[in-house]
PDB file of N, CA and C in Angstrom:
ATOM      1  N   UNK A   1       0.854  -1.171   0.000  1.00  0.00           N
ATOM      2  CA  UNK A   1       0.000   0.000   0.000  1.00  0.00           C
ATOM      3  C   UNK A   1       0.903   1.238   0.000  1.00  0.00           C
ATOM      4  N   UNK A   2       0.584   2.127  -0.635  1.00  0.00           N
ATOM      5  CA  UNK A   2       1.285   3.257  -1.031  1.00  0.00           C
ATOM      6  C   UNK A   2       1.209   4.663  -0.244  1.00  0.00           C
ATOM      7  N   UNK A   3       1.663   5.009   0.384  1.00  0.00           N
ATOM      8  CA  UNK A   3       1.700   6.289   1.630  1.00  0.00           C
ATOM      9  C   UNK A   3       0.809   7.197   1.042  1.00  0.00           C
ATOM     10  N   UNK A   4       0.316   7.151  -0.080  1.00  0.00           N
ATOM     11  CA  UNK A   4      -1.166   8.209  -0.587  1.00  0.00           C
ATOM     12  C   UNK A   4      -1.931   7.052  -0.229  1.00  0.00           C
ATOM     13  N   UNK A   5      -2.368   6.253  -0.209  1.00  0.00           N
ATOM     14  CA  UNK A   5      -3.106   5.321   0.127  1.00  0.00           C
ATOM     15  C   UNK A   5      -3.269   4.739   1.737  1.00  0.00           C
ATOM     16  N   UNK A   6      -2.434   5.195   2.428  1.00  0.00           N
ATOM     17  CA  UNK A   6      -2.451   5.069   3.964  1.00  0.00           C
ATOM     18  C   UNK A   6      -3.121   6.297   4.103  1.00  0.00           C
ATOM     19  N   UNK A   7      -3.480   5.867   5.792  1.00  0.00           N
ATOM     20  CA  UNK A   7      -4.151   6.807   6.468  1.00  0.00           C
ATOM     21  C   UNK A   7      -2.954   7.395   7.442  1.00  0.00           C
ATOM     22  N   UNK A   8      -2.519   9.068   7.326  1.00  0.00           N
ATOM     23  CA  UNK A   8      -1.407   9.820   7.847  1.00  0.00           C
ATOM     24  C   UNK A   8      -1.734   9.959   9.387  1.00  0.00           C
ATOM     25  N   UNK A   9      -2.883  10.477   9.447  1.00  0.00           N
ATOM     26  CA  UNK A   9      -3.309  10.868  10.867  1.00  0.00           C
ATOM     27  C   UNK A   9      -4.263   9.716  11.863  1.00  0.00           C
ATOM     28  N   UNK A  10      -4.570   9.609  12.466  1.00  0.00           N
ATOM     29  CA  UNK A  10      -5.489   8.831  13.236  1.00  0.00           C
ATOM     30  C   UNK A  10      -6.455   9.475  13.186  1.00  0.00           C
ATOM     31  N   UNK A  11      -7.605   8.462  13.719  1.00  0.00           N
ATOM     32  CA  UNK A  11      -8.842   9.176  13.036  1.00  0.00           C
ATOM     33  C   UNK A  11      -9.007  10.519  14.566  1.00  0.00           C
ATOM     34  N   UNK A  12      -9.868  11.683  14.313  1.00  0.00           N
ATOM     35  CA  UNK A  12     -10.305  12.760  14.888  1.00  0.00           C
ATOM     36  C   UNK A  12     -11.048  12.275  15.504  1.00  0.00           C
ATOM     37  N   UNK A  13     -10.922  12.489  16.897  1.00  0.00           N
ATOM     38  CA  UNK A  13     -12.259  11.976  17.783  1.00  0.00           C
ATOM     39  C   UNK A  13     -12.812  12.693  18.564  1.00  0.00           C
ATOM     40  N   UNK A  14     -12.251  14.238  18.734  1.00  0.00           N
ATOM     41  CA  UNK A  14     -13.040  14.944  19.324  1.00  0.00           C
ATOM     42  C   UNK A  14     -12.876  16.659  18.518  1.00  0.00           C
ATOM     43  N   UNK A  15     -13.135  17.593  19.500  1.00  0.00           N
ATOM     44  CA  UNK A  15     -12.704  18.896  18.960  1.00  0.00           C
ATOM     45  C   UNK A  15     -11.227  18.972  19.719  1.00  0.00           C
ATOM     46  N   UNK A  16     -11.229  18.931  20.098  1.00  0.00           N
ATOM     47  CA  UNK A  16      -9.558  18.755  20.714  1.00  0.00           C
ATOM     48  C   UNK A  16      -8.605  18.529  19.722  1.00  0.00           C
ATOM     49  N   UNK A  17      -8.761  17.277  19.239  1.00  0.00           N
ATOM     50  CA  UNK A  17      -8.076  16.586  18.191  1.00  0.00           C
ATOM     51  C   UNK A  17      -8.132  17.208  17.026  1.00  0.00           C
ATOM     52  N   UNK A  18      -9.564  17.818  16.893  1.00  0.00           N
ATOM     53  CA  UNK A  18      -9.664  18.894  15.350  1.00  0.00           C
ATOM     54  C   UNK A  18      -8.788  19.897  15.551  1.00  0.00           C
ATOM     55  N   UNK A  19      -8.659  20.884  16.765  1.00  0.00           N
ATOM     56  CA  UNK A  19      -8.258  21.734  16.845  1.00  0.00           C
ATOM     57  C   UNK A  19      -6.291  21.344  16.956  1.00  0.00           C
ATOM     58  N   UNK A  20      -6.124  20.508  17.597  1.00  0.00           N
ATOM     59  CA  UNK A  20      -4.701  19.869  16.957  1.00  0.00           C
ATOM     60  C   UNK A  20      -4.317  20.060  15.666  1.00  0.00           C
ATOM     61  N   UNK A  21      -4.987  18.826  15.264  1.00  0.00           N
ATOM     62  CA  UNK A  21      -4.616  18.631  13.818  1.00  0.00           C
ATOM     63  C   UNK A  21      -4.198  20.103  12.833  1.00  0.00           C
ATOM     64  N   UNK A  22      -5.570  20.783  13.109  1.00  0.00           N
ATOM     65  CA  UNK A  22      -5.406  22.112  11.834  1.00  0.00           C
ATOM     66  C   UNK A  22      -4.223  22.870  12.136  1.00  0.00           C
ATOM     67  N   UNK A  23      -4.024  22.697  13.543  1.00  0.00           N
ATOM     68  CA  UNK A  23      -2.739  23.648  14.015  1.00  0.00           C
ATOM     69  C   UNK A  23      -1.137  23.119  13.587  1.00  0.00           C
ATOM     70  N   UNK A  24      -1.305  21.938  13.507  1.00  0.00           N
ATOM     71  CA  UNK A  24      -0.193  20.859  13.128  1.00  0.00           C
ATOM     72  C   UNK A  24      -0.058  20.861  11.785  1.00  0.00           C
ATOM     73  N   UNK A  25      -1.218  21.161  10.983  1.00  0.00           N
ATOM     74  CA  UNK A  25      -1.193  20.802   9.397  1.00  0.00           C
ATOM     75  C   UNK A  25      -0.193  22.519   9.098  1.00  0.00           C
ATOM     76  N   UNK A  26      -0.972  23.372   9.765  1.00  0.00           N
ATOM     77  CA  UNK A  26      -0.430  24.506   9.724  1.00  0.00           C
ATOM     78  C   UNK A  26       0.955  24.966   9.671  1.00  0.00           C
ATOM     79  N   UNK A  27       1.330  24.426  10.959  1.00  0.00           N
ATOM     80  CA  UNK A  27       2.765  24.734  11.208  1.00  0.00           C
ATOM     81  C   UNK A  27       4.159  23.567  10.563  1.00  0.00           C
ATOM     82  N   UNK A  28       2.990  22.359  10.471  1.00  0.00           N
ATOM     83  CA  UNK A  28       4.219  21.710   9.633  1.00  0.00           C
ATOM     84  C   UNK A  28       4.164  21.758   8.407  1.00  0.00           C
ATOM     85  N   UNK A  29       3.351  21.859   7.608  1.00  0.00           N
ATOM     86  CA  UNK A  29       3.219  22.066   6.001  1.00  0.00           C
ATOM     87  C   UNK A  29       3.200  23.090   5.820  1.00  0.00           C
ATOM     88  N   UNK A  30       2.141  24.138   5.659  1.00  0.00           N
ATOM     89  CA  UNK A  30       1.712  25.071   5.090  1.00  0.00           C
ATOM     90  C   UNK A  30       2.665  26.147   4.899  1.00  0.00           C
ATOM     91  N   UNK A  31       3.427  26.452   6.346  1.00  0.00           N
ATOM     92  CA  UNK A  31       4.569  27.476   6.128  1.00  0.00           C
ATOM     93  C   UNK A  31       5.742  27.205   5.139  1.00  0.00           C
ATOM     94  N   UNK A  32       6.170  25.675   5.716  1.00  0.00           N
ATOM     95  CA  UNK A  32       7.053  25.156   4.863  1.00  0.00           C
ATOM     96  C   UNK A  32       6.991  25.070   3.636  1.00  0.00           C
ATOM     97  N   UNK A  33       5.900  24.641   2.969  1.00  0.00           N
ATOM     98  CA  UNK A  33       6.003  24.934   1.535  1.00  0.00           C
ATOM     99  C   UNK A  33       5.864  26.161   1.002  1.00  0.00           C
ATOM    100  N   UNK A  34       5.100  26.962   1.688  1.00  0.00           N
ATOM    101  CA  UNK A  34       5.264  28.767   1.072  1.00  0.00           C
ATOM    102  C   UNK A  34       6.664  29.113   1.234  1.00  0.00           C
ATOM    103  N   UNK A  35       7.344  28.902   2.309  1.00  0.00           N
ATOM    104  CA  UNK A  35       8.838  29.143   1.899  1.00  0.00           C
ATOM    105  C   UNK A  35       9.381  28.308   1.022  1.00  0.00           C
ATOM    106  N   UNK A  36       9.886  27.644   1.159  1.00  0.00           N
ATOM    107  CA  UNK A  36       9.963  26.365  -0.357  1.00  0.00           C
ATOM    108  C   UNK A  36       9.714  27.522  -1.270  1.00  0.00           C
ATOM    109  N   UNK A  37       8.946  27.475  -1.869  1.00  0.00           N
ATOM    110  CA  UNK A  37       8.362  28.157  -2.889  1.00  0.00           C
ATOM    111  C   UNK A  37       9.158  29.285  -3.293  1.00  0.00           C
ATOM    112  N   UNK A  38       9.095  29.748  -2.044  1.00  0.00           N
ATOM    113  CA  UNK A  38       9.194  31.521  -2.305  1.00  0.00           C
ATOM    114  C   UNK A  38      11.240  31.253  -2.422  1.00  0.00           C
ATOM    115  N   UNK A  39      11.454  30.750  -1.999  1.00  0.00           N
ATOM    116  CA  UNK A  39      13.032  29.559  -2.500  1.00  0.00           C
ATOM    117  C   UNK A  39      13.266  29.628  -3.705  1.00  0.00           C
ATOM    118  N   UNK A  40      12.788  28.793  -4.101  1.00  0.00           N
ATOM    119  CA  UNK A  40      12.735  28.572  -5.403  1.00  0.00           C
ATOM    120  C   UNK A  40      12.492  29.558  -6.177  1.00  0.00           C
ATOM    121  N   UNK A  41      10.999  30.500  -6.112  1.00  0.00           N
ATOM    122  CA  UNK A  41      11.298  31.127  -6.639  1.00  0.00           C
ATOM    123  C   UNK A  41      12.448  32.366  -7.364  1.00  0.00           C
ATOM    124  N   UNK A  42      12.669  32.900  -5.887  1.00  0.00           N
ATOM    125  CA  UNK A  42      14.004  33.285  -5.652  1.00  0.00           C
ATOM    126  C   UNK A  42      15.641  32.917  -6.614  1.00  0.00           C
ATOM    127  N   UNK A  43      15.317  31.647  -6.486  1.00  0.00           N
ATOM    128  CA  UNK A  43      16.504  30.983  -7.217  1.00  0.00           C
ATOM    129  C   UNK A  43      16.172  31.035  -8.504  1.00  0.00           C
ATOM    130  N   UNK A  44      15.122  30.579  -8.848  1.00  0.00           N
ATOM    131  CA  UNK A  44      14.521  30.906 -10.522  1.00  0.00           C
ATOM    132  C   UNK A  44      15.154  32.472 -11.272  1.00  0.00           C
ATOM    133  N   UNK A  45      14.457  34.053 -10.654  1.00  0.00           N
ATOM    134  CA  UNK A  45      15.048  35.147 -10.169  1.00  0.00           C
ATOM    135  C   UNK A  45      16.522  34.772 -11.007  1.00  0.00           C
ATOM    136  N   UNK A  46      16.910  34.632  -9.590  1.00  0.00           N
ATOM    137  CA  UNK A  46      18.723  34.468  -9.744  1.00  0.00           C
ATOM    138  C   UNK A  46      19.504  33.461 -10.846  1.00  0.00           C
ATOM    139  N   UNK A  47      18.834  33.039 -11.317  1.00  0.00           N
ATOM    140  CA  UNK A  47      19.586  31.982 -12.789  1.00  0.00           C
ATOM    141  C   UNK A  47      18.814  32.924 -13.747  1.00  0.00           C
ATOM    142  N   UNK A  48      18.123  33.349 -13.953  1.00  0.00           N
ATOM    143  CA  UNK A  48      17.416  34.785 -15.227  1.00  0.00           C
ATOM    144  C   UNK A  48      18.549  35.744 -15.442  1.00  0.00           C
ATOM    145  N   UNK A  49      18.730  35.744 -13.810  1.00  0.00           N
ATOM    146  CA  UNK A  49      19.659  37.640 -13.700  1.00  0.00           C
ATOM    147  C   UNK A  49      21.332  36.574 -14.305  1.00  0.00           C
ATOM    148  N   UNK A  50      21.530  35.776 -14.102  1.00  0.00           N
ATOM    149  CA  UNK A  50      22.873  35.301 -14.648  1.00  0.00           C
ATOM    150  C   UNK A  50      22.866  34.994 -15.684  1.00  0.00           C
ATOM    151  N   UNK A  51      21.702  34.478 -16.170  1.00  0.00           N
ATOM    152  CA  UNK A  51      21.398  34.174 -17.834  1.00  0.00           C
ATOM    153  C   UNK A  51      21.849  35.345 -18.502  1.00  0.00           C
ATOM    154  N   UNK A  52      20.859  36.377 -17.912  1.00  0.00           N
ATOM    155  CA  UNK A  52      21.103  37.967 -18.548  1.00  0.00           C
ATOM    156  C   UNK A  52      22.409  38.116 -18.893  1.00  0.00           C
ATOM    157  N   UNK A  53      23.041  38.161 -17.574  1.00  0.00           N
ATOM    158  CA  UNK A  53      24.662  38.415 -18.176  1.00  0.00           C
ATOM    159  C   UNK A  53      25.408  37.679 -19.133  1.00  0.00           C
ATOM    160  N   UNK A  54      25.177  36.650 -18.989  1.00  0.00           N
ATOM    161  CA  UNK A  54      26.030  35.547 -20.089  1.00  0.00           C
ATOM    162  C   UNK A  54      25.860  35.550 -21.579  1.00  0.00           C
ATOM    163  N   UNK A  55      24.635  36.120 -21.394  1.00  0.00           N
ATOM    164  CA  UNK A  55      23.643  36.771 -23.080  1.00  0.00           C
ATOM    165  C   UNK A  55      24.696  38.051 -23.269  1.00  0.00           C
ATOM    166  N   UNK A  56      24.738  39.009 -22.539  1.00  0.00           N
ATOM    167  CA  UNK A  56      25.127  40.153 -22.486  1.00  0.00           C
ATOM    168  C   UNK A  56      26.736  40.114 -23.109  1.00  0.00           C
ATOM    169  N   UNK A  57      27.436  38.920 -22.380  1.00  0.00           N
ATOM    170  CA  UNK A  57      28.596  38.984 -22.890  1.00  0.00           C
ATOM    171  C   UNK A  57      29.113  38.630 -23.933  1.00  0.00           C
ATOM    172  N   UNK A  58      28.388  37.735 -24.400  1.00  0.00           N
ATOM    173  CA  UNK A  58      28.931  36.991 -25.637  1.00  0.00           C
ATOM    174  C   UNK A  58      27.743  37.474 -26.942  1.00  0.00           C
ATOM    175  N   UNK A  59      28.550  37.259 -28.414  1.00  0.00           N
ATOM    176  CA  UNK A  59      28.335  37.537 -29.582  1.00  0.00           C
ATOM    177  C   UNK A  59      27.790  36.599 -30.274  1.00  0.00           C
ATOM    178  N   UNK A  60      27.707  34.738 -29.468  1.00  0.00           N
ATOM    179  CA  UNK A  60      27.413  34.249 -30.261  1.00  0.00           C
ATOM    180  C   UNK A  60      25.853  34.026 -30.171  1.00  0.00           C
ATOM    181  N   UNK A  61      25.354  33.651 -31.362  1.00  0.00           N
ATOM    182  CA  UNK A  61      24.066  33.565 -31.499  1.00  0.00           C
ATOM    183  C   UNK A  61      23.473  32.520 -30.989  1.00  0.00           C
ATOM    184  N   UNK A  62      24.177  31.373 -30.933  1.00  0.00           N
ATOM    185  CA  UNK A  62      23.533  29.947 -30.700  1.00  0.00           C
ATOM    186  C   UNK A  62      23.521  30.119 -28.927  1.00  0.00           C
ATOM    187  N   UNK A  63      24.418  30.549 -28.597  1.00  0.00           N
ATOM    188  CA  UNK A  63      24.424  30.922 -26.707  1.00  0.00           C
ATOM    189  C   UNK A  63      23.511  32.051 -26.290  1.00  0.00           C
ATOM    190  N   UNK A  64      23.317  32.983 -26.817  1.00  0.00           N
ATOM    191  CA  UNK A  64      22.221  34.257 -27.102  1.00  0.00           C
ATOM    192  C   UNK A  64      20.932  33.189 -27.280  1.00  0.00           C
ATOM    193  N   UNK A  65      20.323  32.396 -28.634  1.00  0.00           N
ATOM    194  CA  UNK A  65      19.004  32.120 -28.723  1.00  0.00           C
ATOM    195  C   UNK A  65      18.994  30.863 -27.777  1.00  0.00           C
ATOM    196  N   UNK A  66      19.957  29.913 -27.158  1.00  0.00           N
ATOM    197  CA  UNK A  66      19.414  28.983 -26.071  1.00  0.00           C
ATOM    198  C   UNK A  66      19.072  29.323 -25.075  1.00  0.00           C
ATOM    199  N   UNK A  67      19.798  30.363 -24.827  1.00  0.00           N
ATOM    200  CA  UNK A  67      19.355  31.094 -23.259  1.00  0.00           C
ATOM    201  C   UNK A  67      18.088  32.220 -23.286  1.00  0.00           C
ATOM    202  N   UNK A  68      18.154  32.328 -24.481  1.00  0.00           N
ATOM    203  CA  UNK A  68      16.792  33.328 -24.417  1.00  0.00           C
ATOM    204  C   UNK A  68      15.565  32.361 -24.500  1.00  0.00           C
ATOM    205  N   UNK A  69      15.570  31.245 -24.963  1.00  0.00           N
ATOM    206  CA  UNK A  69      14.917  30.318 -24.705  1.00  0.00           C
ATOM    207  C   UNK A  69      14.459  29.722 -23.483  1.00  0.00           C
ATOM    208  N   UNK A  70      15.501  29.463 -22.432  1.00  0.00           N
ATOM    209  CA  UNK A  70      15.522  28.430 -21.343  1.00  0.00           C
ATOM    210  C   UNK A  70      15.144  30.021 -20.419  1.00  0.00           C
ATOM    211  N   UNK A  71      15.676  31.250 -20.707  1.00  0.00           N
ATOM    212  CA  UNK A  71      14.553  31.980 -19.703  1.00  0.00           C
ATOM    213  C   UNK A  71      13.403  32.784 -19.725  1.00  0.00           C
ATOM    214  N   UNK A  72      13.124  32.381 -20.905  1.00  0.00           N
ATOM    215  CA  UNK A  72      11.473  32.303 -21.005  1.00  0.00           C
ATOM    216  C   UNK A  72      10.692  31.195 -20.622  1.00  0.00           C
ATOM    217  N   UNK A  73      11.590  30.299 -20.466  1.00  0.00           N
ATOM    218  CA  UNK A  73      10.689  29.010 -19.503  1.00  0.00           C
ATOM    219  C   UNK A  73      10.865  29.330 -17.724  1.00  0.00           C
ATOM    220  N   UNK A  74      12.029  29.851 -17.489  1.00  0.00           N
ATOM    221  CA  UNK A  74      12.007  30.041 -16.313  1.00  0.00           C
ATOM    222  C   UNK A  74      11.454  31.227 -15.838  1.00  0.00           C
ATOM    223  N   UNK A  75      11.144  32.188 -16.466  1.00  0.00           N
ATOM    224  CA  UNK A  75       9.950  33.021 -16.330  1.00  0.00           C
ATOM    225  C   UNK A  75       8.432  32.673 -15.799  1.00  0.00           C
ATOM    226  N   UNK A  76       8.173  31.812 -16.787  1.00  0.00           N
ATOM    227  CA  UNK A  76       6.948  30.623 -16.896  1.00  0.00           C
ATOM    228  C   UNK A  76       6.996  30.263 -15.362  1.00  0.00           C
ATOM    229  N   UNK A  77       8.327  29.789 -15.071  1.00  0.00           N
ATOM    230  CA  UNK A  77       8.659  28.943 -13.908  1.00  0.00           C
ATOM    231  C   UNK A  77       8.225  30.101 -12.260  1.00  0.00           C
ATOM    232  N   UNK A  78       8.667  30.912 -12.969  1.00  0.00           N
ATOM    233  CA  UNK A  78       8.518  31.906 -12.012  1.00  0.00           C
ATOM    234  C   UNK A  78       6.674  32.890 -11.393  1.00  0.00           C
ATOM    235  N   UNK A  79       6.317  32.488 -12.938  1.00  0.00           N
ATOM    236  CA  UNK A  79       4.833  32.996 -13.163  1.00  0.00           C
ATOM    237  C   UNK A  79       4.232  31.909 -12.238  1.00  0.00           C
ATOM    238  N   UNK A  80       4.332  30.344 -12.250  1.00  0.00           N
ATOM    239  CA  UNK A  80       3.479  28.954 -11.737  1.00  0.00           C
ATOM    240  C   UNK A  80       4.292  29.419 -10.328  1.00  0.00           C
ATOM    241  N   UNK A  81       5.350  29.384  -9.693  1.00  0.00           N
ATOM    242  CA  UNK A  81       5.774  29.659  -8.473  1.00  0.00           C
ATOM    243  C   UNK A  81       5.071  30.658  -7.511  1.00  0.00           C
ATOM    244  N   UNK A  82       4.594  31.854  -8.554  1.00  0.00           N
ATOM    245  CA  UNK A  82       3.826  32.590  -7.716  1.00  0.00           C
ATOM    246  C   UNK A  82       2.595  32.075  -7.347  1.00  0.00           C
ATOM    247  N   UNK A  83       1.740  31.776  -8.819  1.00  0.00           N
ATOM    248  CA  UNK A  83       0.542  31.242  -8.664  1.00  0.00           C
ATOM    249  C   UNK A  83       0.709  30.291  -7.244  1.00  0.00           C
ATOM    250  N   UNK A  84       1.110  29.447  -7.452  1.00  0.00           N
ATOM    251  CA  UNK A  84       1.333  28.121  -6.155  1.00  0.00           C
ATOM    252  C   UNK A  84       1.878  29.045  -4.888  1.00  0.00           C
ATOM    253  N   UNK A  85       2.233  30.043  -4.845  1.00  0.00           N
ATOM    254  CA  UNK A  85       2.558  30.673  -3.221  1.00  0.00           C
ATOM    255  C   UNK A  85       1.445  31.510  -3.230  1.00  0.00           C
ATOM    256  N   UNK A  86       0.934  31.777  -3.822  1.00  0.00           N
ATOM    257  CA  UNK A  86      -0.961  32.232  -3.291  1.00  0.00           C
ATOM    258  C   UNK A  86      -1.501  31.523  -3.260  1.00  0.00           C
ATOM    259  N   UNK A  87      -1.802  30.474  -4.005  1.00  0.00           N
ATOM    260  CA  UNK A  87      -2.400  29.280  -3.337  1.00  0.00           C
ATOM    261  C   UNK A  87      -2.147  28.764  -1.889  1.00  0.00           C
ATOM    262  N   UNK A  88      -1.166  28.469  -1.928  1.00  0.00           N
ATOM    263  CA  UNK A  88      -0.487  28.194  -0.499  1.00  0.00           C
ATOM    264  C   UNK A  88      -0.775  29.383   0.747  1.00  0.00           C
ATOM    265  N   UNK A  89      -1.201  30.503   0.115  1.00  0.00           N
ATOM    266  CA  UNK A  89      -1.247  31.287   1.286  1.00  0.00           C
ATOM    267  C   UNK A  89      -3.288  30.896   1.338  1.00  0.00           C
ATOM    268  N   UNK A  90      -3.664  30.490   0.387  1.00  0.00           N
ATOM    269  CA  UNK A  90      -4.926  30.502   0.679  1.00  0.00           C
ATOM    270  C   UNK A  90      -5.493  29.718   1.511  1.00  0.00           C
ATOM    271  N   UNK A  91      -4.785  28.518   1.406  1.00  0.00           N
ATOM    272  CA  UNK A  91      -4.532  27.279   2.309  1.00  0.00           C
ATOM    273  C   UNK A  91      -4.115  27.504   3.718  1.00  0.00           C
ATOM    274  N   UNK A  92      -3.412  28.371   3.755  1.00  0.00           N
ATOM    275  CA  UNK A  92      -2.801  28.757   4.907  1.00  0.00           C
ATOM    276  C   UNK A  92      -4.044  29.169   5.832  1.00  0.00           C
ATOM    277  N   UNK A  93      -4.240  30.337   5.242  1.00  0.00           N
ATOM    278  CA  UNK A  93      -5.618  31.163   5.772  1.00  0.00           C
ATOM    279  C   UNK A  93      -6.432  30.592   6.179  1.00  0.00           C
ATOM    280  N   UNK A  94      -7.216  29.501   5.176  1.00  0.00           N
ATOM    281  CA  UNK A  94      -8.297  28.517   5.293  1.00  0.00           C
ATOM    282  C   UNK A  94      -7.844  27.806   6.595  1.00  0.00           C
ATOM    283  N   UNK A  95      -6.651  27.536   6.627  1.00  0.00           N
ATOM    284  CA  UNK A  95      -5.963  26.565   8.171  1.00  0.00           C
ATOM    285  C   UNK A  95      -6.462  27.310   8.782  1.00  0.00           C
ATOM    286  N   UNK A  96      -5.602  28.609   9.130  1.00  0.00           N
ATOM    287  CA  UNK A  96      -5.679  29.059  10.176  1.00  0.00           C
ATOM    288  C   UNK A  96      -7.374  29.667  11.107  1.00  0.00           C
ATOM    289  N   UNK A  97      -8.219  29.713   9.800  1.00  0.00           N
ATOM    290  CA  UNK A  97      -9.570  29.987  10.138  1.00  0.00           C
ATOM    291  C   UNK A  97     -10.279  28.570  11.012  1.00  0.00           C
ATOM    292  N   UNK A  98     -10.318  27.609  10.298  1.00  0.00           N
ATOM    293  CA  UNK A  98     -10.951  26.352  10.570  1.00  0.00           C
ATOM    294  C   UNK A  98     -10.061  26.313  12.218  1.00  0.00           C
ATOM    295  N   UNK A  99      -8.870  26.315  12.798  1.00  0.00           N
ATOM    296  CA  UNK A  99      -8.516  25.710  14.018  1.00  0.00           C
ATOM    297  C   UNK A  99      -9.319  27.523  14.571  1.00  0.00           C
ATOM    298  N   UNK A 100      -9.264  28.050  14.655  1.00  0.00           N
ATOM    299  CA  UNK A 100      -9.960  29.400  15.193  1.00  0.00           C
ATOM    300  C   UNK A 100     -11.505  29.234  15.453  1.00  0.00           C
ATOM    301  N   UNK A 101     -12.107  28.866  14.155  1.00  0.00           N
ATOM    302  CA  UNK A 101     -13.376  28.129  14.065  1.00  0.00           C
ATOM    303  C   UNK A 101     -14.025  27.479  15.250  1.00  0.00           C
ATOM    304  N   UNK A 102     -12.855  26.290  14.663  1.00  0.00           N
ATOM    305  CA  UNK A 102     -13.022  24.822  16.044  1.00  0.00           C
ATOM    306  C   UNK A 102     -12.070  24.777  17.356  1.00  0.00           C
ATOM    307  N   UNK A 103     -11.490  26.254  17.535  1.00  0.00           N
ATOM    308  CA  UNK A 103     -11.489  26.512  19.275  1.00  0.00           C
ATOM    309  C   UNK A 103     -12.603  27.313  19.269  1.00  0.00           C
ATOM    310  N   UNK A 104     -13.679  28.091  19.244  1.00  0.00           N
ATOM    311  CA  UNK A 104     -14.260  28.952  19.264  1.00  0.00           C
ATOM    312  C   UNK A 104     -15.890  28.052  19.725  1.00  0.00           C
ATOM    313  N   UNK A 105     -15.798  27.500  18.747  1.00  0.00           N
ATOM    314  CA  UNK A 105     -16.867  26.227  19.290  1.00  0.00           C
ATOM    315  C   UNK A 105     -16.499  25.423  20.250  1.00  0.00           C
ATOM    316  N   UNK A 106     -15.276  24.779  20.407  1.00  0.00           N
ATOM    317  CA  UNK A 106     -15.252  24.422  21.692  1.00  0.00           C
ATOM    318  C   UNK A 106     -15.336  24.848  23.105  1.00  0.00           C
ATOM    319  N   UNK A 107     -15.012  25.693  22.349  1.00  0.00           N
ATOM    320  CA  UNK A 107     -14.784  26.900  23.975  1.00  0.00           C
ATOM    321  C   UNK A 107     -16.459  27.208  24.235  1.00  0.00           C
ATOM    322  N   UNK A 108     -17.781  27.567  23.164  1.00  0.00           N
ATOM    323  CA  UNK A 108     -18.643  27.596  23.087  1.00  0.00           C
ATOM    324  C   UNK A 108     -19.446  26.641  23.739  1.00  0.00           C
ATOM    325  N   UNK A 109     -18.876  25.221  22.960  1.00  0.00           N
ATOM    326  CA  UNK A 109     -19.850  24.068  23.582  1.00  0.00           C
ATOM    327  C   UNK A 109     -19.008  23.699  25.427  1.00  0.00           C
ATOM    328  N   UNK A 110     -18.006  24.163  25.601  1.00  0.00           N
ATOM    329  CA  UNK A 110     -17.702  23.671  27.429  1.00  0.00           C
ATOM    330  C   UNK A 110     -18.624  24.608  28.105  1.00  0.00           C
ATOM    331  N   UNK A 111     -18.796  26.255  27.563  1.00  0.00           N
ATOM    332  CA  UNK A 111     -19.389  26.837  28.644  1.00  0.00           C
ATOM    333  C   UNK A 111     -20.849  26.317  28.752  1.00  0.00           C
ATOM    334  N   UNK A 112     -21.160  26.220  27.255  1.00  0.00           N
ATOM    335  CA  UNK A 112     -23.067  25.585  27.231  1.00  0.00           C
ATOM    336  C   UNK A 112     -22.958  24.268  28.320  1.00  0.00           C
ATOM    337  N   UNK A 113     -21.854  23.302  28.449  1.00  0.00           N
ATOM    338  CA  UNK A 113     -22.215  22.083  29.428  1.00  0.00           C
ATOM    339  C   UNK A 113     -22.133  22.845  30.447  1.00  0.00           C
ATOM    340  N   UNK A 114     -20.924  23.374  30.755  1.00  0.00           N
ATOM    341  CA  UNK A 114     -20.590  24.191  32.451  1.00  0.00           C
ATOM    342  C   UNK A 114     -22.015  24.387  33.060  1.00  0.00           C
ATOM    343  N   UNK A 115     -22.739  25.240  32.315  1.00  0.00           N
ATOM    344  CA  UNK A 115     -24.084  26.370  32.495  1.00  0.00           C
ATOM    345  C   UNK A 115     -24.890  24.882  32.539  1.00  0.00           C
ATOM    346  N   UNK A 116     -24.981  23.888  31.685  1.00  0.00           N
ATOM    347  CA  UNK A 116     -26.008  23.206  32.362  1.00  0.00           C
ATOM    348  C   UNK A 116     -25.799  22.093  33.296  1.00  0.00           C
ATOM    349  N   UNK A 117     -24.113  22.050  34.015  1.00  0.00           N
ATOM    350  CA  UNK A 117     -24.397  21.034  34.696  1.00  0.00           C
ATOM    351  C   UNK A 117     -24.300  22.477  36.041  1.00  0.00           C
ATOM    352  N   UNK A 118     -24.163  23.604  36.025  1.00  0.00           N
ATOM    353  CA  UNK A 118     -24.337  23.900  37.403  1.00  0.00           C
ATOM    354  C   UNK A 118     -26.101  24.306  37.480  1.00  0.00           C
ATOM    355  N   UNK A 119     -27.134  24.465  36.705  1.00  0.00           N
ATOM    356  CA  UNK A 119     -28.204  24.400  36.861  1.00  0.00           C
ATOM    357  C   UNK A 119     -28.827  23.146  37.582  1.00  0.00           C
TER     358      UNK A 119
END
């Protein structure tokens, strides 16, 4: 069985556990791959700006049209990098709402028992 095909987490059994989890998905993924990203992108950036120069220096044509080639893909590369770090921040957000969410209700549903077991 294939680790997309396993089950990562144990199952959720309360709000406790919800409110875990989203906080965990949060801080171990979500940041990490927006940096990742924003990495990479970065590095993408920085092989363009060296491309530039290497174009700049030389006369020949065949080193001029490969590289004007390979950074118009890394442009591309740079265009999908962004897209995917707003995504990632949307994800983020969405995290961070849902564990806010589901402390907010919990905290909601202890005082509703509190109030009716001191009645």
């Amino acid at each position: 069985m294939s680790l997309l095909q396993q089950r990562i987490i144990a199952d959720i059994e309360s709000l406790d556990d919800a409110i875990k989890i989203a906080r965990d998905v949060e801080a171990a993924y979500h940041k990490t791959i927006e940096e990742n990203i924003s990495y990479w992108w970065a590095v993408e950036e920085d092989i363009i700006e060296s491309y530039t120069k290497l174009m700049n220096q030389t006369d020949n044509e065949r080193v001029k049209s490969t590289m004007s080639k390979i950074m118009s893909e890394l442009r591309d590369h740079v265009e999908i990098l962004e897209s995917m770090r707003e995504s990632f921040k949307k994800l983020l957000t969405d995290a961070q709402r849902h564990a806010k969410t589901l402390q907010t209700l919990n905290e909601d549903l202890k005082r509703t028992q509190e109030k009716t077991q001191v009645q």
